[in-house]
Protein backbone atom coordinates (compact mmCIF):
# COMPACT_ATOMS: atom_id res chain seq x y z
CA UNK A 1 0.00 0.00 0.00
CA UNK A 2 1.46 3.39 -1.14
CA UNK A 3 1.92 6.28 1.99
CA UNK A 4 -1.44 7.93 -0.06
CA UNK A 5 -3.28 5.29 0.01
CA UNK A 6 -2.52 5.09 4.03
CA UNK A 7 -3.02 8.31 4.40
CA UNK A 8 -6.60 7.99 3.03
CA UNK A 9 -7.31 5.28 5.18
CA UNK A 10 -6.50 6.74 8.10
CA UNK A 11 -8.48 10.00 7.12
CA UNK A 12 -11.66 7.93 6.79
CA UNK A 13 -11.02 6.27 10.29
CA UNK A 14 -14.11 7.01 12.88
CA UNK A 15 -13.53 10.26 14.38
CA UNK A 16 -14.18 10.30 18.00
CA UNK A 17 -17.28 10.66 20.02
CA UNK A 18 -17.11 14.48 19.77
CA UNK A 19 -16.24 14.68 16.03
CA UNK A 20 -12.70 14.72 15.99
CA UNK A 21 -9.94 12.35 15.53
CA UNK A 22 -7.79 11.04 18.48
CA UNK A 23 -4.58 12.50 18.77
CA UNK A 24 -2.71 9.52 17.92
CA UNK A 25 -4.28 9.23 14.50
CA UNK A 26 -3.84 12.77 13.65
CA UNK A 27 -0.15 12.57 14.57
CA UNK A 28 -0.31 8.86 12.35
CA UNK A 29 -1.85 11.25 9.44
CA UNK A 30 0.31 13.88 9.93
CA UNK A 31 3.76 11.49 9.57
CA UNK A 32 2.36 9.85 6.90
CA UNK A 33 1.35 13.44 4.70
CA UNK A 34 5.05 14.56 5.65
CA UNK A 35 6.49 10.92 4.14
CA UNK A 36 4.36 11.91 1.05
CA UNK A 37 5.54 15.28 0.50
CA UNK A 38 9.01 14.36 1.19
CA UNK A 39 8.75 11.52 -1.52
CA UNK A 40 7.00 14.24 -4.05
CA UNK A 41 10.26 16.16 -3.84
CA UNK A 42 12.49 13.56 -4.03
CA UNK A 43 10.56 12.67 -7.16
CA UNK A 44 11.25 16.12 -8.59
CA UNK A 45 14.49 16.18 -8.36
CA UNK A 46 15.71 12.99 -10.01
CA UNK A 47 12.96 14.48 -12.79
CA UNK A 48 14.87 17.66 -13.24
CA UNK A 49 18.31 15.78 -12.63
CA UNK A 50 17.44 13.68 -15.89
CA UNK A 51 16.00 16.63 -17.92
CA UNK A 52 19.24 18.83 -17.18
CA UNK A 53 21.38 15.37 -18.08
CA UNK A 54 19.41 15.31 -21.30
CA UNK A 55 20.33 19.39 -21.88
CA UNK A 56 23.53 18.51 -21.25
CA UNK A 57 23.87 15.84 -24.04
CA UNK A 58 23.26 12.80 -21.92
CA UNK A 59 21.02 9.87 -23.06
CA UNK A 60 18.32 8.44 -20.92
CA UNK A 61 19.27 4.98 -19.41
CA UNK A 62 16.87 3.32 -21.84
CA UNK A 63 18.40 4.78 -24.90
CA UNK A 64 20.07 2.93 -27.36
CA UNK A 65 24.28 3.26 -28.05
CA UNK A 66 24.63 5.77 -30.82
CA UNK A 67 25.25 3.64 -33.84
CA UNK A 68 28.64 3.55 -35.52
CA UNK A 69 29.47 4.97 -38.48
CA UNK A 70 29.70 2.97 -41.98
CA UNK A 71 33.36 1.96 -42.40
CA UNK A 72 34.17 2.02 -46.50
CA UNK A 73 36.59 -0.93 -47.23
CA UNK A 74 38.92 0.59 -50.26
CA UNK A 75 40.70 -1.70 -52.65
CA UNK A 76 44.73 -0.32 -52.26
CA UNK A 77 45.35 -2.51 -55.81
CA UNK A 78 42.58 -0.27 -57.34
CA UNK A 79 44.22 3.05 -56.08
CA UNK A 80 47.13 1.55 -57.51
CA UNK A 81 45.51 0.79 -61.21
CA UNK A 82 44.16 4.44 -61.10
CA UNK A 83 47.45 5.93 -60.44
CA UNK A 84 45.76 7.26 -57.06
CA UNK A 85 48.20 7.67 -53.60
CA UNK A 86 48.41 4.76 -51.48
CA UNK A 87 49.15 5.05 -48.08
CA UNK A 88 50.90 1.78 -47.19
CA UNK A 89 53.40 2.40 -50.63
CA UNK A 90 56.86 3.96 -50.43
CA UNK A 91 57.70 6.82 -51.38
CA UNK A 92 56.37 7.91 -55.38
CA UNK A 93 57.10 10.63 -57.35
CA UNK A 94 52.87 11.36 -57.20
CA UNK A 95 52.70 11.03 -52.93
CA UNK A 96 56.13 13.65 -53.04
CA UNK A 97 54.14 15.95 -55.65
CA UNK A 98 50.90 16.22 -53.48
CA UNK A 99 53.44 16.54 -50.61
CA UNK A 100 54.35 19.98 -51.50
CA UNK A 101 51.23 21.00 -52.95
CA UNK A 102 49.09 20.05 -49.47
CA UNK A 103 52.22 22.45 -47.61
CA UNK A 104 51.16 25.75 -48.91
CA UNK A 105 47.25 24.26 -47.97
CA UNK A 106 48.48 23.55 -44.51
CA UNK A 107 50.49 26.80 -43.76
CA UNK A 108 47.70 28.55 -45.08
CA UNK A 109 45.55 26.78 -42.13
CA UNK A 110 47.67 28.88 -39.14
CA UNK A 111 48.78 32.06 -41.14
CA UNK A 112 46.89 35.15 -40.39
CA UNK A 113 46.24 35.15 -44.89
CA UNK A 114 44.35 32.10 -44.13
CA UNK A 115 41.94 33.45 -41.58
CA UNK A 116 38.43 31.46 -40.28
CA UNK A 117 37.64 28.88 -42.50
CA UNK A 118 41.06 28.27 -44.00
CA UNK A 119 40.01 24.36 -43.41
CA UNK A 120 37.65 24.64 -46.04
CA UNK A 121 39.55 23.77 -49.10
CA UNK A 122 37.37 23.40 -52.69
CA UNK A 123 39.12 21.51 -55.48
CA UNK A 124 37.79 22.89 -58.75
CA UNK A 125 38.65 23.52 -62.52
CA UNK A 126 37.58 25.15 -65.57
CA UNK A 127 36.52 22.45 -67.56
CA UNK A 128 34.85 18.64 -67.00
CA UNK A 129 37.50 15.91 -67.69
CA UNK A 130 40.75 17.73 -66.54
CA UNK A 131 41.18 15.72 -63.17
CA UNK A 132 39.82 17.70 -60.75
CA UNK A 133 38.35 14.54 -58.60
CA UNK A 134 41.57 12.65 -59.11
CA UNK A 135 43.41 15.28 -57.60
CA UNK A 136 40.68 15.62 -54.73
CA UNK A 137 41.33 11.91 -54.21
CA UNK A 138 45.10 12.22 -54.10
CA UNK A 139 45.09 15.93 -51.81
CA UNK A 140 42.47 14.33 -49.20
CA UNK A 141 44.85 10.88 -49.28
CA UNK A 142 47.91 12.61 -49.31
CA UNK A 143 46.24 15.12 -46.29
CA UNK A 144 45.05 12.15 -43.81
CA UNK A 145 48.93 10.97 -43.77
CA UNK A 146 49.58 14.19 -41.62
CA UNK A 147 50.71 13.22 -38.20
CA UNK A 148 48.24 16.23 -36.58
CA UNK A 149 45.30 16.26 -39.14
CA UNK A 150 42.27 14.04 -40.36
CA UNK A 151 40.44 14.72 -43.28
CA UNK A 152 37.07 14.58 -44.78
CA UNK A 153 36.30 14.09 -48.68
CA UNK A 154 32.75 15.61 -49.54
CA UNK A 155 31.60 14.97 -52.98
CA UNK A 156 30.33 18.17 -53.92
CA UNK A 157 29.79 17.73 -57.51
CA UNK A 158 26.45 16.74 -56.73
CA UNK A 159 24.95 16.32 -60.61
CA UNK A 160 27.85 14.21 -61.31
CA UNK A 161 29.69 12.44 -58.25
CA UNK A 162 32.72 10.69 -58.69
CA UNK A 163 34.13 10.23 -55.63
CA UNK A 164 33.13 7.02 -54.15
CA UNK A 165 33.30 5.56 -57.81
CA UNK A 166 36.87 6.43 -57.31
CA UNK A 167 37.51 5.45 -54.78
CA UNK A 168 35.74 1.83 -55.53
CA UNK A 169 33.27 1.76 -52.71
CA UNK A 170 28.99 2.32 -53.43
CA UNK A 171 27.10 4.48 -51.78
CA UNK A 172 24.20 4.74 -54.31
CA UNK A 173 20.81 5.27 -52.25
CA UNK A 174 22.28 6.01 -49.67
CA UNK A 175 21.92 10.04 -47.15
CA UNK A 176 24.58 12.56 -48.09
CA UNK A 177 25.24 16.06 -48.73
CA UNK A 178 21.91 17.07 -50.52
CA UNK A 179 20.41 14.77 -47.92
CA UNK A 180 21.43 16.94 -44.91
CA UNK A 181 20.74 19.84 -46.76
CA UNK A 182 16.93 19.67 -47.40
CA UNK A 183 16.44 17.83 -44.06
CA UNK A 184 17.72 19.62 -41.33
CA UNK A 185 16.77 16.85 -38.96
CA UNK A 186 19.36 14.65 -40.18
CA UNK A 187 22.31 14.32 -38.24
CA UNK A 188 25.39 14.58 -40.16
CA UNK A 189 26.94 11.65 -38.54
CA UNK A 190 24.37 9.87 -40.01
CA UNK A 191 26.02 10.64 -43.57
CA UNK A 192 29.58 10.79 -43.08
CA UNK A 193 31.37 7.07 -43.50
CA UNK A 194 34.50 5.99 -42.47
CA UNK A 195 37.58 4.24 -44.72
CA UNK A 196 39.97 1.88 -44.28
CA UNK A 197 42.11 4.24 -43.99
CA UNK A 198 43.13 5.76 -40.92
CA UNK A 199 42.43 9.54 -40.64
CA UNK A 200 40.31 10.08 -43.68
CA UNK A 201 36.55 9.74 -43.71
CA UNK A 202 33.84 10.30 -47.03
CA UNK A 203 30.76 12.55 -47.71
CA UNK A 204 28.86 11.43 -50.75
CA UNK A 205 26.64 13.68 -52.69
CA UNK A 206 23.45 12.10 -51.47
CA UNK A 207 20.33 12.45 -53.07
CA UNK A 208 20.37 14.76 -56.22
CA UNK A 209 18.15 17.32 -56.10
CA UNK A 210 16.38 19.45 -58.66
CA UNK A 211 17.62 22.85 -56.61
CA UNK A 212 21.14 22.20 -55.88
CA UNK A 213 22.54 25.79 -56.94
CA UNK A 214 19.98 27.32 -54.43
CA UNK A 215 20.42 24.53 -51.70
CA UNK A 216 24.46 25.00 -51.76
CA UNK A 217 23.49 28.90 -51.04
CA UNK A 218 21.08 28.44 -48.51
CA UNK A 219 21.56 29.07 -44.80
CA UNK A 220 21.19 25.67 -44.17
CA UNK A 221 24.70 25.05 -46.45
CA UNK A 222 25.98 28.13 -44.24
CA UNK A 223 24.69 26.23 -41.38
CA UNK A 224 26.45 22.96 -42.31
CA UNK A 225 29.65 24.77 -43.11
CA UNK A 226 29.55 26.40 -39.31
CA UNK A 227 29.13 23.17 -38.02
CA UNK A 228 31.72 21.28 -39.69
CA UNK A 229 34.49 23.52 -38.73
CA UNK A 230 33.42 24.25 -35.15
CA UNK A 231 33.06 20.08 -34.79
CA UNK A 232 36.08 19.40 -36.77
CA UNK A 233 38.53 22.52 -36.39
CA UNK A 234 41.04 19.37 -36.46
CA UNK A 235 40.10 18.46 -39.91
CA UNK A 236 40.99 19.53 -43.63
CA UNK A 237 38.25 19.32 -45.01
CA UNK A 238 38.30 18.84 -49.25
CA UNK A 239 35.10 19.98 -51.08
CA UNK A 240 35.45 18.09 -54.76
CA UNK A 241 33.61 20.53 -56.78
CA UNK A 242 31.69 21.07 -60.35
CA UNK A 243 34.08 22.93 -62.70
CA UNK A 244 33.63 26.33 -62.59
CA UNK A 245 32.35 27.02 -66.55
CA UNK A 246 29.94 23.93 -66.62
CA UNK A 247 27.63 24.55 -63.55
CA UNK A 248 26.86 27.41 -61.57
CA UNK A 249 26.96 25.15 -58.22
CA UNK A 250 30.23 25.60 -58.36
CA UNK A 251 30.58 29.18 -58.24
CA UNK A 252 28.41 29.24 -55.01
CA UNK A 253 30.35 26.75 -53.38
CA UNK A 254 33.70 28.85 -53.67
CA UNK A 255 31.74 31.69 -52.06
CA UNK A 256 31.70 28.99 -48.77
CA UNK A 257 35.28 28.68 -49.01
CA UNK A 258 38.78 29.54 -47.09
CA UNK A 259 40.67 28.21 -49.73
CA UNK A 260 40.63 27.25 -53.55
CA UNK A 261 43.00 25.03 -55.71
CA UNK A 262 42.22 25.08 -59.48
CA UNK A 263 43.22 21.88 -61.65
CA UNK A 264 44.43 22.76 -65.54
CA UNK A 265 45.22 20.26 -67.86
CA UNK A 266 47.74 20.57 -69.36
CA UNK A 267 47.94 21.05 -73.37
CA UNK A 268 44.26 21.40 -73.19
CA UNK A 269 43.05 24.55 -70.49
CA UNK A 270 43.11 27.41 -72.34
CA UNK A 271 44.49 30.77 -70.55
CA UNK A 272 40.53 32.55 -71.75
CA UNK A 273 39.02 29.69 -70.05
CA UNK A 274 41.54 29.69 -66.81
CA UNK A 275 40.85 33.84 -66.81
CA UNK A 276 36.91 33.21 -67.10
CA UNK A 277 37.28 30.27 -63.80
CA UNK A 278 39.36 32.80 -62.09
CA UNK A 279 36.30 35.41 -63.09
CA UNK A 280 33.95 33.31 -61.50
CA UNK A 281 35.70 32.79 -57.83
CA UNK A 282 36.93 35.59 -55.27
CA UNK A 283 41.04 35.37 -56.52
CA UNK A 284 41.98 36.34 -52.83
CA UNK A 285 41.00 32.20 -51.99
CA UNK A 286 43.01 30.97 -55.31
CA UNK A 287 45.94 29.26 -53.39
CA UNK A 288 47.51 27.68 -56.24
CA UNK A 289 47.02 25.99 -59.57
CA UNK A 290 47.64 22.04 -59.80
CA UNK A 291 49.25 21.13 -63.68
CA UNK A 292 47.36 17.86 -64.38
CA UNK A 293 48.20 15.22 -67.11
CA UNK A 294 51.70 17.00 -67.99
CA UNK A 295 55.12 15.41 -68.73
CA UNK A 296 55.93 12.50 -66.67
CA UNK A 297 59.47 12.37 -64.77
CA UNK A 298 61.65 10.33 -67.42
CA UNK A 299 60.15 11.91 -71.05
CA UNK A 300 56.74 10.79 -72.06
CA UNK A 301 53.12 12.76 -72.10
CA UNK A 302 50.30 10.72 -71.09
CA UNK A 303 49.13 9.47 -67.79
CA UNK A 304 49.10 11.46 -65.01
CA UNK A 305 52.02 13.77 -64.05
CA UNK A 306 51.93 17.44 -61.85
CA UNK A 307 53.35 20.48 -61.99
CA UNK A 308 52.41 22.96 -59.36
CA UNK A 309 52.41 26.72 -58.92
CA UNK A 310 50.92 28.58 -55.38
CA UNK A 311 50.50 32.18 -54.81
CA UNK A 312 47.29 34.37 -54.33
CA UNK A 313 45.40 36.10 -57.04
CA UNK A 314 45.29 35.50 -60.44
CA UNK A 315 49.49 35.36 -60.99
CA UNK A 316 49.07 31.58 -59.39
């Protein structure tokens, strides 16, 4: 019997002769209604101790783990086949390339020219075809080797994404980018997978969507941006983006950005179309210009080979 029900029991006791209850049963009542206020508090407070736990990012006893994130498996042998970076490999000519291009990226990160939002970095180029994701790929490979950085790879070229086809791994139907963007209740953990290897993690493109020029310059992209570099201000993180003359997404995106690296292929970018990319992007961001597709070391044009340039402003 709970101290209520006691208490109501003892209330409809016989009073005595004259109307009143005996002393003893008053003082019974009395004990009993200060047990049951005393319980009513206690109550209260492990209600607001939970509800503050809760504010404070705690999960009720009953809740489930959060789940992990996916873990993408990637194939080193198909890195290999693609001419991509592999972590595990000895030193290349490629990994020592993309080793001084990601320096002037990094010092950018902690120089005062770099300012907030240095971590942003958005791999573009003028044209479709002249390697932009490939050297994406390699930078955000070549970045998650860094002894004090991790990196995250978001396929931003949401009409046509490459990325995870590049990287060998499907994500078709499954939440990304455009995902997040058009449902704010998604939690971006929820879209962001893991790889095989250490340090680097992958945002697809998610869902396409009809408005992606508009959702990339929405507050909610703003939003996402904000929140990515406040929960990550240990990360680089790589935006692979449309090229800048083929889809207007592209020149929104750079507006997001801290930093910009332009890909030109070489025998093929022209300097009108390099002048019209640089038109289209604030030059101030322009770190550098990658040379894609150029003479390999030893004679020979074909394949994949870099030069590099860095600077600010159109001279890059």
């Amino acid at each position: 019997m709970s101290i209520v029900e006691r208490a109501v029991d003892l209330f409809e006791m016989p009073a005595t002769p004259h109307g009143e209850r005996s002393p003893k049963r008053a003082a019974e009542t009395e004990h009993l209604a200060a047990l049951e206020r005393a319980a009513l508090l206690l109550e209260a407070d492990e209600r607001d101790a939970q509800e503050l736990h809760v504010l404070e990012g705690g999960r009720g006893d009953d809740a489930p783990p959060p789940a992990p994130r996916r873990c993408l498996t990637i194939s080193r042998d198909l890195l290999r086949r693609q001419k991509l970076i592999v972590p595990e490999d000895n030193r290349t000519g490629l990994a020592e390339n993309f080793r001084r291009i990601k320096r002037h990226i990094l010092v950018n990160l902690n120089s005062e020219q770099g300012g907030a939002g240095a971590n942003l970095i958005m791999v573009s180029s003028a044209l479709p075809g002249e390697g932009k994701t490939f050297c994406s790929v390699n930078l955000a490979i070549s970045m998650s080797m860094e002894v004090d950085r991790s990196v995250l790879l978001v396929d931003a070229d949401v009409a046509k994404p490459s990325v995870t086809s590049m990287l060998g791994v499907q994500t078709e139907n499954e939440l990304g980018l455009m995902d997040v963007l058009s449902d704010p209740t998604i939690p971006l953990t929820d879209v962001i997978c893991d790889t095989d290897i250490p340090k680097l993690a992958v945002l697809p493109a998610g869902t396409r969507h009809l408005r992606a020029t508009e959702m990339l310059a929405s507050n909610a992209m703003r939003d996402l941006l904000d929140n990515l570099v406040d929960k990550y201000p240990d990360h680089v993180i790589i935006f692979d983006s449309p090229p800048l003359l083929a889809a207007s997404e592209a020149a929104v995106l750079a507006t997001r950005m801290g930093q910009i690296a332009l890909v030109v292929e070489a025998g093929k970018t022209t300097e009108t179309a390099l002048k019209d990319a640089l038109s289209r992007v604030q030059s101030s961001k322009v770190v550098g210009a990658l040379l894609n597709k150029g003479p390999e070391p030893g004679g020979g044009v074909g394949g994949y080979g870099y030069g590099y340039g860095y600077g600010y402003g159109h001279e890059a």
